[in-house]
N, C-alpha and C. Protein backbone atom coordinates (compact mmCIF):
# COMPACT_ATOMS: atom_id res chain seq x y z
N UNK A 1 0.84 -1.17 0.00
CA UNK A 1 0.00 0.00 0.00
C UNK A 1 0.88 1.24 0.00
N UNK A 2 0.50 2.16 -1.12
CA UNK A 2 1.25 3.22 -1.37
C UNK A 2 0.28 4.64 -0.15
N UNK A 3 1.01 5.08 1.08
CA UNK A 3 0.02 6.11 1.65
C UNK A 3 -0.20 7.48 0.71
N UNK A 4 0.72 7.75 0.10
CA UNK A 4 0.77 8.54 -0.53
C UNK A 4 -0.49 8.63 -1.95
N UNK A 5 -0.69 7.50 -2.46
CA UNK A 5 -1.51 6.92 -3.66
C UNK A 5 -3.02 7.41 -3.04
N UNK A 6 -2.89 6.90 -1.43
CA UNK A 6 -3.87 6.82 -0.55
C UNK A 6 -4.78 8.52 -0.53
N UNK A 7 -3.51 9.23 -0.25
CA UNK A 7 -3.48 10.53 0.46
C UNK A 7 -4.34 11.05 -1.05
N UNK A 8 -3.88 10.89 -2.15
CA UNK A 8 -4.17 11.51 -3.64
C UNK A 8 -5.39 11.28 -3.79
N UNK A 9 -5.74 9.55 -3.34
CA UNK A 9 -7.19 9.72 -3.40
C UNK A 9 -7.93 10.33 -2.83
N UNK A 10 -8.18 10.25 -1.42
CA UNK A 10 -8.85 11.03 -0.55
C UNK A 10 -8.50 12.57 -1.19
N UNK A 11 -7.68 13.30 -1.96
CA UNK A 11 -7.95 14.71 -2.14
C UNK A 11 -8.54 14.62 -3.56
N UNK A 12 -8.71 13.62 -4.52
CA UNK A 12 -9.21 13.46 -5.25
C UNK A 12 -11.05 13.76 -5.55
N UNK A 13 -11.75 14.77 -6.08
CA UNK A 13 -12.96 15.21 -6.21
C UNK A 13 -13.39 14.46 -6.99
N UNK A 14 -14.33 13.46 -6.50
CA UNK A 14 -15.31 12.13 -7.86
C UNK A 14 -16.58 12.56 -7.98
N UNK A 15 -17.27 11.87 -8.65
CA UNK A 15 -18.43 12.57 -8.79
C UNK A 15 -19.54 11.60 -8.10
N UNK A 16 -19.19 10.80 -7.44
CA UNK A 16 -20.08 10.29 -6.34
C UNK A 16 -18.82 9.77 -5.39
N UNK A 17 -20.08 9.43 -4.19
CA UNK A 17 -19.52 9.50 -3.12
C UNK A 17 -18.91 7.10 -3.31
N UNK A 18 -19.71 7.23 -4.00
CA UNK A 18 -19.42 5.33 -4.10
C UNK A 18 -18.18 5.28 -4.81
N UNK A 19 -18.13 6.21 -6.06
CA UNK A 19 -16.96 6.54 -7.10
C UNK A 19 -15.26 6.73 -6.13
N UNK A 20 -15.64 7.22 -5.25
CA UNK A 20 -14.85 8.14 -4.02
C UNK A 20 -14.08 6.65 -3.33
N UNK A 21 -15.14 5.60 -2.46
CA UNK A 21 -14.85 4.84 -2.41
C UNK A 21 -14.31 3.47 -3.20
N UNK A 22 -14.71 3.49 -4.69
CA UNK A 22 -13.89 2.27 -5.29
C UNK A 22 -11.98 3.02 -5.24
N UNK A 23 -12.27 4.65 -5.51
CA UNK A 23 -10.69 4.94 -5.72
C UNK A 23 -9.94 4.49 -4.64
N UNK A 24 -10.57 4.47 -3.46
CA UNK A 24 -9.39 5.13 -2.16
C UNK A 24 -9.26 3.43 -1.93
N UNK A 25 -10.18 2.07 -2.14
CA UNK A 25 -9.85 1.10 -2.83
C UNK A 25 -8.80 0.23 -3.53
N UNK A 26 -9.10 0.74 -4.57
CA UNK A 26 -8.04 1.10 -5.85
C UNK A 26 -6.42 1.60 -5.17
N UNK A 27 -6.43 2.31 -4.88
CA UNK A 27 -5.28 3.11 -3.91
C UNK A 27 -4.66 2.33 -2.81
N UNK A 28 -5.87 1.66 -2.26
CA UNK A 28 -4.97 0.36 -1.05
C UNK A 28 -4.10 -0.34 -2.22
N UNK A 29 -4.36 -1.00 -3.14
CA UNK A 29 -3.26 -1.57 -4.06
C UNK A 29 -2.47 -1.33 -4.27
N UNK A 30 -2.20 0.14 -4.69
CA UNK A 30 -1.37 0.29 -4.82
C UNK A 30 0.53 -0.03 -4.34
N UNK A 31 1.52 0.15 -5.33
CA UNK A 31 2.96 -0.29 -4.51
C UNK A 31 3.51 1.14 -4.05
N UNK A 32 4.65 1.13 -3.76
CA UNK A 32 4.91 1.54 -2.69
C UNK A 32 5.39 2.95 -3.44
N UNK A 33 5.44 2.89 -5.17
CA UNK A 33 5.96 3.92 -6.00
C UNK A 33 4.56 4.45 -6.70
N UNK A 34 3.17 4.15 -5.75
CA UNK A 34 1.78 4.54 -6.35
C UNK A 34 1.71 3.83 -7.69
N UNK A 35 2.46 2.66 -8.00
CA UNK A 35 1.55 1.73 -9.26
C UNK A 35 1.30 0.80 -9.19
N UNK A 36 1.70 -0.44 -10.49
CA UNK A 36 0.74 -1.74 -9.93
C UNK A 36 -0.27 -1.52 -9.49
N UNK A 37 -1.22 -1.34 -9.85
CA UNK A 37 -2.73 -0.74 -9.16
C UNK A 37 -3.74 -1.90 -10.19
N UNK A 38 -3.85 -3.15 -9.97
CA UNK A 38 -4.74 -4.01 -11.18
C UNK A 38 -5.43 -4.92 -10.46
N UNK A 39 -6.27 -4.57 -9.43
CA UNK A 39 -7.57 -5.29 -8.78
C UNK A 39 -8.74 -5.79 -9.57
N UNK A 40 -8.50 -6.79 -9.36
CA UNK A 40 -10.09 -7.13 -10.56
C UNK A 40 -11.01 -6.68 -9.54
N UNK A 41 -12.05 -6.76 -10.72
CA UNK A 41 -13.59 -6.23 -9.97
C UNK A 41 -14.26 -6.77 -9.24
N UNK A 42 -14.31 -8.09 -9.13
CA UNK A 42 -14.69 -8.99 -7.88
C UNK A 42 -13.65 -8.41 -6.52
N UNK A 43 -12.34 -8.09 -7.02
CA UNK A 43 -11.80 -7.81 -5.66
C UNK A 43 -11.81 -6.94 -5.27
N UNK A 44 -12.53 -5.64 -5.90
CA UNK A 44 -12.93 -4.21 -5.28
C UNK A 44 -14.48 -4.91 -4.70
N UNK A 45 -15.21 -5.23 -5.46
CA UNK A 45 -16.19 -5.95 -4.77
C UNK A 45 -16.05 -6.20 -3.70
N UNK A 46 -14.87 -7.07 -3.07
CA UNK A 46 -15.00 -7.52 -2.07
C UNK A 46 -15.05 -7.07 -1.17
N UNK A 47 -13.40 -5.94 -1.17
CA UNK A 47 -12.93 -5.02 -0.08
C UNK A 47 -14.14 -4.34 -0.45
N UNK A 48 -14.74 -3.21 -0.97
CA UNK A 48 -15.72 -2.31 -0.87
C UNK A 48 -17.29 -2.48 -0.63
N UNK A 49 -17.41 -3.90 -0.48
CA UNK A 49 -18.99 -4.97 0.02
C UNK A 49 -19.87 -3.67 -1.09
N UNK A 50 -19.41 -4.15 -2.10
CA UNK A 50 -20.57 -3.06 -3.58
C UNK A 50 -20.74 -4.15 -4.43
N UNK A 51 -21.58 -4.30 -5.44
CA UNK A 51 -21.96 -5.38 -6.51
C UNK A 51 -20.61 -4.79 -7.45
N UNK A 52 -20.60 -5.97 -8.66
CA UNK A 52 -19.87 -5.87 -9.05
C UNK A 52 -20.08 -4.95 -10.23
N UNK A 53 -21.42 -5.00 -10.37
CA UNK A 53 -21.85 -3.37 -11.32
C UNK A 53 -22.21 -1.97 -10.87
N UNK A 54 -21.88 -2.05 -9.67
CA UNK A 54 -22.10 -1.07 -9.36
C UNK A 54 -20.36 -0.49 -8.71
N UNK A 55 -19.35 -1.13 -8.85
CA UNK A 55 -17.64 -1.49 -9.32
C UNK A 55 -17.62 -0.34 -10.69
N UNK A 56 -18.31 -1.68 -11.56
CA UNK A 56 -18.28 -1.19 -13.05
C UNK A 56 -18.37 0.26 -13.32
N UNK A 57 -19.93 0.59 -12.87
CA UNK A 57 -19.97 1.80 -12.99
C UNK A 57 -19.22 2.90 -12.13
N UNK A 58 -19.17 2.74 -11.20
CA UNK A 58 -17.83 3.69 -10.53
C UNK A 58 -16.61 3.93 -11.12
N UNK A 59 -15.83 3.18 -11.90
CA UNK A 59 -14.56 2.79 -12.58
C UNK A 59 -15.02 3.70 -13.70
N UNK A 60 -16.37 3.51 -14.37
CA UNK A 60 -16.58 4.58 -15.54
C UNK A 60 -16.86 6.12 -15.25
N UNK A 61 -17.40 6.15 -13.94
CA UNK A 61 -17.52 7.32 -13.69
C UNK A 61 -15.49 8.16 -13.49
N UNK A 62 -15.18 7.29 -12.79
CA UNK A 62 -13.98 7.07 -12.71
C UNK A 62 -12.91 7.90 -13.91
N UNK A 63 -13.09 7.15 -15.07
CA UNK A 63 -12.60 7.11 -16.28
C UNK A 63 -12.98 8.54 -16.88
N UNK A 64 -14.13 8.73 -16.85
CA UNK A 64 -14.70 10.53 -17.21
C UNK A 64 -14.09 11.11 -17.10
């Protein structure tokens, strides 16, 4: 876990608050130089207890 990757998310402005949570997510993955970041979607699923389309759509909101 990169804290720093961490820190970026949390100052990071998403456009929902679920969106907010797949990043800071996303961000626990991260290594220790903020990359390697490649969680499949079942495994944000997991850590974030969200369906896996509702993953999907966060990641696209994400992507915007």
């Amino acid at each position: 876990m990169s804290l720093d990757a961490l820190k970026a998310a949390f100052a990071v402005k998403t456009p929902s608050a679920i969106s907010k949570v797949v990043l800071i997510a996303m961000a626990d993955y991260a290594g220790k130089d903020g990359g390697g970041i490649y969680p499949s979607r079942q495994s944000l699923a997991n850590k974030t207890q969200l369906a896996d389309r509702t993953i999907t759509k966060a990641i696209g909101e994400l992507l915007d």
